[in-house]
C-alpha atoms as a PDB file:
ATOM      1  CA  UNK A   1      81.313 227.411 222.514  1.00  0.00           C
ATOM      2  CA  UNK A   2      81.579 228.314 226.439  1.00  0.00           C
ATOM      3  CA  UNK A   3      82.931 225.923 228.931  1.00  0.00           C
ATOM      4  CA  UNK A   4      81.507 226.105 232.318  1.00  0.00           C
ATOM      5  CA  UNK A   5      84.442 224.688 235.388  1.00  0.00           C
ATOM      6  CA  UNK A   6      81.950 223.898 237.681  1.00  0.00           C
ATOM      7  CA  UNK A   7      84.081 222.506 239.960  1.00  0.00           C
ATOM      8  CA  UNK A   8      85.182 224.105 243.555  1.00  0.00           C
ATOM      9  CA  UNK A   9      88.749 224.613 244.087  1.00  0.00           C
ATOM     10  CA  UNK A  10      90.752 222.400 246.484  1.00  0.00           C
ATOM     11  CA  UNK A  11      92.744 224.182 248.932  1.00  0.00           C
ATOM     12  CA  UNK A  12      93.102 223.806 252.852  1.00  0.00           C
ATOM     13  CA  UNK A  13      90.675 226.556 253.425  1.00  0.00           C
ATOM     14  CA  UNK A  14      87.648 224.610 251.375  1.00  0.00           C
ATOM     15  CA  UNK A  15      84.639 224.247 253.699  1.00  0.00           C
ATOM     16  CA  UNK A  16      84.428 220.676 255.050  1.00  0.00           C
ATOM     17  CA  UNK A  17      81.792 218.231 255.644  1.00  0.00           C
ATOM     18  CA  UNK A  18      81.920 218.073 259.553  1.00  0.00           C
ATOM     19  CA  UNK A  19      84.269 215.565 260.650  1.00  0.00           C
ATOM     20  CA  UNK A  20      85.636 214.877 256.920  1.00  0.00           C
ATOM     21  CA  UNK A  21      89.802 214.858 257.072  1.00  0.00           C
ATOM     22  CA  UNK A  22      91.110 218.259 256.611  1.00  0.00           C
ATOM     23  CA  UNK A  23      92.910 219.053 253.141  1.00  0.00           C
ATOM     24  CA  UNK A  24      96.893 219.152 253.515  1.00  0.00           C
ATOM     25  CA  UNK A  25      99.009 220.410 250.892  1.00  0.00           C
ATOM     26  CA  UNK A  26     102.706 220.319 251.821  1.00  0.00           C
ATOM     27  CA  UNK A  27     105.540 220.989 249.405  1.00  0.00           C
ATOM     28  CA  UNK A  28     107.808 217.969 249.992  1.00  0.00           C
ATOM     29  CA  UNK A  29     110.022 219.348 247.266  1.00  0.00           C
ATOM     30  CA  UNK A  30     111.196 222.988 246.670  1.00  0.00           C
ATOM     31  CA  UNK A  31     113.433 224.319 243.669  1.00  0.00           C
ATOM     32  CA  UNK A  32     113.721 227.328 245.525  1.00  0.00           C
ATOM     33  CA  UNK A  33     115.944 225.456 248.243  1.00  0.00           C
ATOM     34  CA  UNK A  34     118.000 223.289 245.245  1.00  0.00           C
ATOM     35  CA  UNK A  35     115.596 220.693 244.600  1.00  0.00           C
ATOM     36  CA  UNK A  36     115.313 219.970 240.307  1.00  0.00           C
ATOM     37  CA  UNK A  37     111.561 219.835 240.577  1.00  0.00           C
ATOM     38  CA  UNK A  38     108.477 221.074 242.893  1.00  0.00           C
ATOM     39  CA  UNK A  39     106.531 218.259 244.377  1.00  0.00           C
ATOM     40  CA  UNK A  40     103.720 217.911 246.697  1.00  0.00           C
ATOM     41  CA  UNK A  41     102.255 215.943 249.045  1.00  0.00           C
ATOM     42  CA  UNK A  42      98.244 215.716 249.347  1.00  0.00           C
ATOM     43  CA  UNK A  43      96.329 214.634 252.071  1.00  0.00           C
ATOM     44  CA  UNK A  44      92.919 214.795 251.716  1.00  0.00           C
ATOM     45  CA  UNK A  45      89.243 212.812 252.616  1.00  0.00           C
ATOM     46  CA  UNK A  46      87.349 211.359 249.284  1.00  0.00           C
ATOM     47  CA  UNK A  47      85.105 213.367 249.694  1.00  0.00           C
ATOM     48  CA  UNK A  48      86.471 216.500 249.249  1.00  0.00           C
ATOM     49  CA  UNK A  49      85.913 219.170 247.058  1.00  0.00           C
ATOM     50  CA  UNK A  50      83.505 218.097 244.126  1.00  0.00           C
ATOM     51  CA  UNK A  51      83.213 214.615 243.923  1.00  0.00           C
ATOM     52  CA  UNK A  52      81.321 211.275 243.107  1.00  0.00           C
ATOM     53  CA  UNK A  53      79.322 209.055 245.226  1.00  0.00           C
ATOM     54  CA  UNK A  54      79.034 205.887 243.724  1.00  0.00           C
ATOM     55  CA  UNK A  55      76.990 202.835 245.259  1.00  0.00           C
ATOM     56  CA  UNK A  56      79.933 201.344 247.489  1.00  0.00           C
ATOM     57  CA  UNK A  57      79.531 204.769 249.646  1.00  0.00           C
ATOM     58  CA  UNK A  58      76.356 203.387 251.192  1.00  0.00           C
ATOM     59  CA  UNK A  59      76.641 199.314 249.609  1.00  0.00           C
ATOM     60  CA  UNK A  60      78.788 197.058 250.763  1.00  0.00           C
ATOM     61  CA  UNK A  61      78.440 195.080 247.807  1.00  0.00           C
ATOM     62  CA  UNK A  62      77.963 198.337 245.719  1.00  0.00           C
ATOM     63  CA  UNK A  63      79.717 199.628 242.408  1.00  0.00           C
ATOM     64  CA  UNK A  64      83.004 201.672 243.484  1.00  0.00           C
ATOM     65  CA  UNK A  65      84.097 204.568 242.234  1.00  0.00           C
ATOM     66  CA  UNK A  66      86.549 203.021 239.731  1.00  0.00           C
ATOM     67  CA  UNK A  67      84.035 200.430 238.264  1.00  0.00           C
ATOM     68  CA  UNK A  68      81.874 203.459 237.624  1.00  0.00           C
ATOM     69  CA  UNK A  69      81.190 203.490 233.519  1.00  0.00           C
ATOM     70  CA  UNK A  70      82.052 206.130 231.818  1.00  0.00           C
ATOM     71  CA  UNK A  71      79.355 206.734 229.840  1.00  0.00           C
ATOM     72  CA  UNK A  72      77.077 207.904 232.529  1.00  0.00           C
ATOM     73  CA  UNK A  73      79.806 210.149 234.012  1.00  0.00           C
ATOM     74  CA  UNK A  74      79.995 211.775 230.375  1.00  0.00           C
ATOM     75  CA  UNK A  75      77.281 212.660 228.259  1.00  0.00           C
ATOM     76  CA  UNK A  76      74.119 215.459 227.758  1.00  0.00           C
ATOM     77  CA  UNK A  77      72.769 216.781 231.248  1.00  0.00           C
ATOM     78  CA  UNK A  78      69.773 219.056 231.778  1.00  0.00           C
ATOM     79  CA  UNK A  79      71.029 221.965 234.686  1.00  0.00           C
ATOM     80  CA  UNK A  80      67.256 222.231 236.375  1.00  0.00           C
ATOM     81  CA  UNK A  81      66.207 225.810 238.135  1.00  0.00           C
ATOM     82  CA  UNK A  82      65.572 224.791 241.667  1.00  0.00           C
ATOM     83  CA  UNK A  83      66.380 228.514 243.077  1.00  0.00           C
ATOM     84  CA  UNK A  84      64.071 229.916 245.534  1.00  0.00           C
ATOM     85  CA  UNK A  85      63.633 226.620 247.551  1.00  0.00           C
ATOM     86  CA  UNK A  86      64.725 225.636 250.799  1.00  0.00           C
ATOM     87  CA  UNK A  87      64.744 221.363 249.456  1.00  0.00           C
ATOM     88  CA  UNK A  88      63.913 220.166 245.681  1.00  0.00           C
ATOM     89  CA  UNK A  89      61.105 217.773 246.511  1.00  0.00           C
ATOM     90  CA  UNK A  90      59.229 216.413 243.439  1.00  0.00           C
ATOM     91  CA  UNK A  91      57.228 219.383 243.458  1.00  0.00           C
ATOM     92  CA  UNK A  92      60.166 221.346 242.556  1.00  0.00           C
ATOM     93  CA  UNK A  93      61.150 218.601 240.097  1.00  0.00           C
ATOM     94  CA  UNK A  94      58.164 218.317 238.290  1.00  0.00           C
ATOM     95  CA  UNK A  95      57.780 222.349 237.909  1.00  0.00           C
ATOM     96  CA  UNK A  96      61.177 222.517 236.495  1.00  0.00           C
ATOM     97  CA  UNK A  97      60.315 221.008 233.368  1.00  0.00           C
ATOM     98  CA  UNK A  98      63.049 218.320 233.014  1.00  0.00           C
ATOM     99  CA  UNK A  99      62.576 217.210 229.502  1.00  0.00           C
ATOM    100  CA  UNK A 100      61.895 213.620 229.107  1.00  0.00           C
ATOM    101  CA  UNK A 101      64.785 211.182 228.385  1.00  0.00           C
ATOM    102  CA  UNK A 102      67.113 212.997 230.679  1.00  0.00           C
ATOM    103  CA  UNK A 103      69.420 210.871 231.929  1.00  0.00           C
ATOM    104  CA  UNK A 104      72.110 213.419 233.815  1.00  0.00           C
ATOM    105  CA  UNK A 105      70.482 216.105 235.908  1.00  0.00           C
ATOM    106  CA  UNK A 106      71.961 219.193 237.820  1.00  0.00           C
ATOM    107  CA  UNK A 107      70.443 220.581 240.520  1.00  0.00           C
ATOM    108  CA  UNK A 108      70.947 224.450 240.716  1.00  0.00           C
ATOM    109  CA  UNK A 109      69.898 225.937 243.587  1.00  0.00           C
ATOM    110  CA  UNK A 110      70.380 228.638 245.852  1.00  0.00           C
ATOM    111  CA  UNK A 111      73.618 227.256 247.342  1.00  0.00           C
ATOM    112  CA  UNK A 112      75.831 227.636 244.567  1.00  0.00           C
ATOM    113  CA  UNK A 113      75.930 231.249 245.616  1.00  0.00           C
ATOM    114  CA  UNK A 114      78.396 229.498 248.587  1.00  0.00           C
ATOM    115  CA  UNK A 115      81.107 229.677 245.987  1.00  0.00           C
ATOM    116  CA  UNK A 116      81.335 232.949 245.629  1.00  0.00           C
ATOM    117  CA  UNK A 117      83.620 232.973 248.390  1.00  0.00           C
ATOM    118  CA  UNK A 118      85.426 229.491 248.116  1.00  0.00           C
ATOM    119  CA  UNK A 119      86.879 229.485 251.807  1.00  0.00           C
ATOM    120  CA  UNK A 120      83.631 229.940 253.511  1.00  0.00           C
ATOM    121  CA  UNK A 121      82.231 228.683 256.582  1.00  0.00           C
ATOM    122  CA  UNK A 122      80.350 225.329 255.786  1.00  0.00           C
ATOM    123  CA  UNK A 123      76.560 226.335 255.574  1.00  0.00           C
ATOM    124  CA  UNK A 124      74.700 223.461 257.180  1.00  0.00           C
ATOM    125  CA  UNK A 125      71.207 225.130 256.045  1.00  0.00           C
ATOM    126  CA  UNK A 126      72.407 224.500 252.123  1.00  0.00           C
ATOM    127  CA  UNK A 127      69.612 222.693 250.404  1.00  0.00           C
ATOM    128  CA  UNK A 128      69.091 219.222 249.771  1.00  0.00           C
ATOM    129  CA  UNK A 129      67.482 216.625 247.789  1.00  0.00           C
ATOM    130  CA  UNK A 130      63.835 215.372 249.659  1.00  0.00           C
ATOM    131  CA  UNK A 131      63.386 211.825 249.736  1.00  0.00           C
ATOM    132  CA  UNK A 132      60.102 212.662 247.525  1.00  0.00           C
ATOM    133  CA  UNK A 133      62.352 214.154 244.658  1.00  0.00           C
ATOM    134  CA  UNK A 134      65.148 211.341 244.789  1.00  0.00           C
ATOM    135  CA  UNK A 135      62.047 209.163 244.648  1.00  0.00           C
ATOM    136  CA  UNK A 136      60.881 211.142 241.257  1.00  0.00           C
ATOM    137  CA  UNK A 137      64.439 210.854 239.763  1.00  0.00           C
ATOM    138  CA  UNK A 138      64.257 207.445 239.997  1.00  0.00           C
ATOM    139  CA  UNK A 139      61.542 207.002 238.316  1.00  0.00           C
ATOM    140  CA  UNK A 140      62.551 208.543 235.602  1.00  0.00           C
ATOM    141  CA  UNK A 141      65.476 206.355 234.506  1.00  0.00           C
ATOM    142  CA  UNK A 142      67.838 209.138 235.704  1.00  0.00           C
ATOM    143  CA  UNK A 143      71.573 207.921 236.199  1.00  0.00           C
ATOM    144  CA  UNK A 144      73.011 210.779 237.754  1.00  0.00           C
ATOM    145  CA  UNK A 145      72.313 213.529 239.800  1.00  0.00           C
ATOM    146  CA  UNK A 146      74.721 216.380 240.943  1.00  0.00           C
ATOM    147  CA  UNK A 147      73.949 219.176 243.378  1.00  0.00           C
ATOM    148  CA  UNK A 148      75.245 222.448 244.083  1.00  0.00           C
ATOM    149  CA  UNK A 149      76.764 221.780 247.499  1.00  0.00           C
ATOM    150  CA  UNK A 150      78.348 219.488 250.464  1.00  0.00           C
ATOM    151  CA  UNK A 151      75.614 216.337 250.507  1.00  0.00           C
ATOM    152  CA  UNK A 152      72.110 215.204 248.549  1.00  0.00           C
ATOM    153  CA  UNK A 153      71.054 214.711 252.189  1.00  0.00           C
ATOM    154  CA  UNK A 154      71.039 217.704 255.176  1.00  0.00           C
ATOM    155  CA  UNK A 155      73.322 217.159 257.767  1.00  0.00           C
ATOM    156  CA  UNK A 156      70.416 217.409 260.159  1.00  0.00           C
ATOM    157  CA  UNK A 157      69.063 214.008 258.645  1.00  0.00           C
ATOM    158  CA  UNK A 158      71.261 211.073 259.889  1.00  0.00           C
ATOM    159  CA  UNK A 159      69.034 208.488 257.687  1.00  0.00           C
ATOM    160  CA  UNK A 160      70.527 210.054 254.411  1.00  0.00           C
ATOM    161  CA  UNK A 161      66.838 209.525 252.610  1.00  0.00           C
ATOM    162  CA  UNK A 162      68.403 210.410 249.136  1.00  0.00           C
ATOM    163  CA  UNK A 163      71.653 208.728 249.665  1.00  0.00           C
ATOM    164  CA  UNK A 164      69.860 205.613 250.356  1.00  0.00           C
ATOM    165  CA  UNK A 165      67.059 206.241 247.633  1.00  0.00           C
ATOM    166  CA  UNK A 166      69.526 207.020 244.878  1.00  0.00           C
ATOM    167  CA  UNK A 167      72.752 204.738 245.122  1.00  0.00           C
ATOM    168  CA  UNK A 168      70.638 201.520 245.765  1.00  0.00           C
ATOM    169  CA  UNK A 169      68.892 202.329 242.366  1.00  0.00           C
ATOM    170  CA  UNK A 170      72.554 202.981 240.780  1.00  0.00           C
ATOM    171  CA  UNK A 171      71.720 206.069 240.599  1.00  0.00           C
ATOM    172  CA  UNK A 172      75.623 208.111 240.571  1.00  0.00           C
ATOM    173  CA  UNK A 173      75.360 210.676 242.821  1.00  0.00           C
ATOM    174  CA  UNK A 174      77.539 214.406 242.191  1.00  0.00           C
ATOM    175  CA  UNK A 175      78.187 216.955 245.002  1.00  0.00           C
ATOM    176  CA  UNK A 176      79.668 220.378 245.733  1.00  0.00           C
ATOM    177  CA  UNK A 177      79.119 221.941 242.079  1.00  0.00           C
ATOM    178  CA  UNK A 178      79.496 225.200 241.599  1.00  0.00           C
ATOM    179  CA  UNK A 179      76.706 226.048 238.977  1.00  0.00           C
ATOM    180  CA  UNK A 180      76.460 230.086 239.899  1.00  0.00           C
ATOM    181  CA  UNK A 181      77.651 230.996 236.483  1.00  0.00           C
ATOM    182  CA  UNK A 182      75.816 228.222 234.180  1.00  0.00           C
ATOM    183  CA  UNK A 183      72.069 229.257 232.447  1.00  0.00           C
ATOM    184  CA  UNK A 184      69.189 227.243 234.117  1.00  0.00           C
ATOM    185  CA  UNK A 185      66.978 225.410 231.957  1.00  0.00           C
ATOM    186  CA  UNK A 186      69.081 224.147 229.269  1.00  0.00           C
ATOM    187  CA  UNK A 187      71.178 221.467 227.884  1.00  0.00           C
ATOM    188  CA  UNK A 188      74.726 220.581 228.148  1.00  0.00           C
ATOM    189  CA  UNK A 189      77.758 218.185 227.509  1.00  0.00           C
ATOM    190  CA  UNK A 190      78.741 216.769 230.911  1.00  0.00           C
ATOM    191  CA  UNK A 191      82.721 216.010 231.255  1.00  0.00           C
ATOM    192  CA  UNK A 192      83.068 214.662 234.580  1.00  0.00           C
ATOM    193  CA  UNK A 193      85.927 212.506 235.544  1.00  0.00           C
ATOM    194  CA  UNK A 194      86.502 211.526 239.095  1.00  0.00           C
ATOM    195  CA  UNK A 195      89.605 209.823 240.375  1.00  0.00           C
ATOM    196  CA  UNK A 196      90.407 206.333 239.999  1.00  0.00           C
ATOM    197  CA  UNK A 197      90.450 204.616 242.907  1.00  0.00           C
ATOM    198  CA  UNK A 198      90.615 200.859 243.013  1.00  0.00           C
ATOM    199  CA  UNK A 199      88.104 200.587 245.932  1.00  0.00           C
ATOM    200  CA  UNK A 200      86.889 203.716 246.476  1.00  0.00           C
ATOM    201  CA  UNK A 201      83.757 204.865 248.176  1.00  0.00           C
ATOM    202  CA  UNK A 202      84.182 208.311 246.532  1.00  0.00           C
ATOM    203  CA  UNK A 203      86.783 210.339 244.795  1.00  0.00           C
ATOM    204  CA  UNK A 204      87.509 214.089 243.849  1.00  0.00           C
ATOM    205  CA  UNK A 205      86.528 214.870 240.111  1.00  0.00           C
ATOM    206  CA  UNK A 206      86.976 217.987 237.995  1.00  0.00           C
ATOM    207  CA  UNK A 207      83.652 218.689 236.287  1.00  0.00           C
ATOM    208  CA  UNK A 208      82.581 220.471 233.203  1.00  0.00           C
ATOM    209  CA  UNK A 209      79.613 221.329 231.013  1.00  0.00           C
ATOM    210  CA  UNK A 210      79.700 222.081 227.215  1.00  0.00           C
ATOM    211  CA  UNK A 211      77.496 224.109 225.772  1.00  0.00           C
ATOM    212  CA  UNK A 212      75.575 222.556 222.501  1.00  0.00           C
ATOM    213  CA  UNK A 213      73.613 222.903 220.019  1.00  0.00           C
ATOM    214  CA  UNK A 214      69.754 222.573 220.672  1.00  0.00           C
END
């Protein structure tokens, strides 16, 4: 049974949202210089890396991250072909023959080919989620979404159309995958637990599909 880490790797040299806190990592303790233990200290937007949106990101009165439950951040997700596109609009969605009853669906696209070098410079022509195809997952009774890199929404669109389309519907929203390695077009076990924050408007997560049986 293969395991797929489709999570990026956190380090201070991951690409950044612009204007997102930059990643610290500073060794606070050493056991090279006599300390018992090492030990460090992370500082870090929540945001960062692969992560979850929940409601509160865009709601004031919205779920947060930690009421989040589990069962729609772990379950069966369908890992849709959307290569070869500059956005997934419902076009896209509806050629990609998402089976019906999906209720967890990655976006692969032509941005996860960003993580082949991890410490890139942040690509603000990645693509994104049109307000047509949030529109279409909605519809559909789909819970979550994830997507292959920084945002659902383009940087160059300050309205955040799928933001605002998908968290309003409770829609849980998954970004900066990396899905380069995982087979389009087929079902998997999604394992994706994001941190608990009492409060939180997002938090890292490490992410992973299953493969299973048909």
């Amino acid at each position: 049974m293969a395991i797929y880490d489709i999570s990026v790797p956190i380090s201070p040299r991951l690409p950044l949202w612009p204007g997102d806190p930059p990643i610290e990592v500073n060794r606070v303790a050493r056991m090279e210089e006599g300390s018992p233990v090492n030990l460090s200290e992370l500082r870090m937007g929540s945001h960062t890396g692969t992560h979850v949106d929940p409601p509160f990101h865009f709601l004031p009165d919205g779920r947060t991250v930690d009421e989040l439950p589990l069962e729609v951040l772990v379950g069966r997700a369908w890992v849709a072909d959307c290569r070869g596109v500059t956005e997934v609009t419902e076009e896209v969605l509806q050629a990609a023959n998402v089976p019906a009853g999906t209720t967890r669906l990655l976006l692969r696209t032509d941005s996860s080919q960003n993580w082949g070098d991890p410490h890139h410079e942040f690509d603000s022509r990645f693509v994104d989620l049109a307000a047509s195809g949030a529109e279409w997952i909605v519809e559909r009774g789909i819970r979550l979404v994830g997507i292959d890199y920084m945002s659902v929404d383009s940087p160059d669109d300050e309205d955040a159309p799928a933001h605002n389309i998908l968290l309003p519907n409770n829609v849980v929203i998954v970004e900066n995958l990396d899905l380069r390695h995982v087979p389009p077009n087929r079902g998997y076990e999604l394992i994706c637990l994001s941190l608990k924050i009492v409060g939180g408007d997002g938090a890292p997560a490490r992410a992973i599909l299953r493969e299973v049986d048909e």
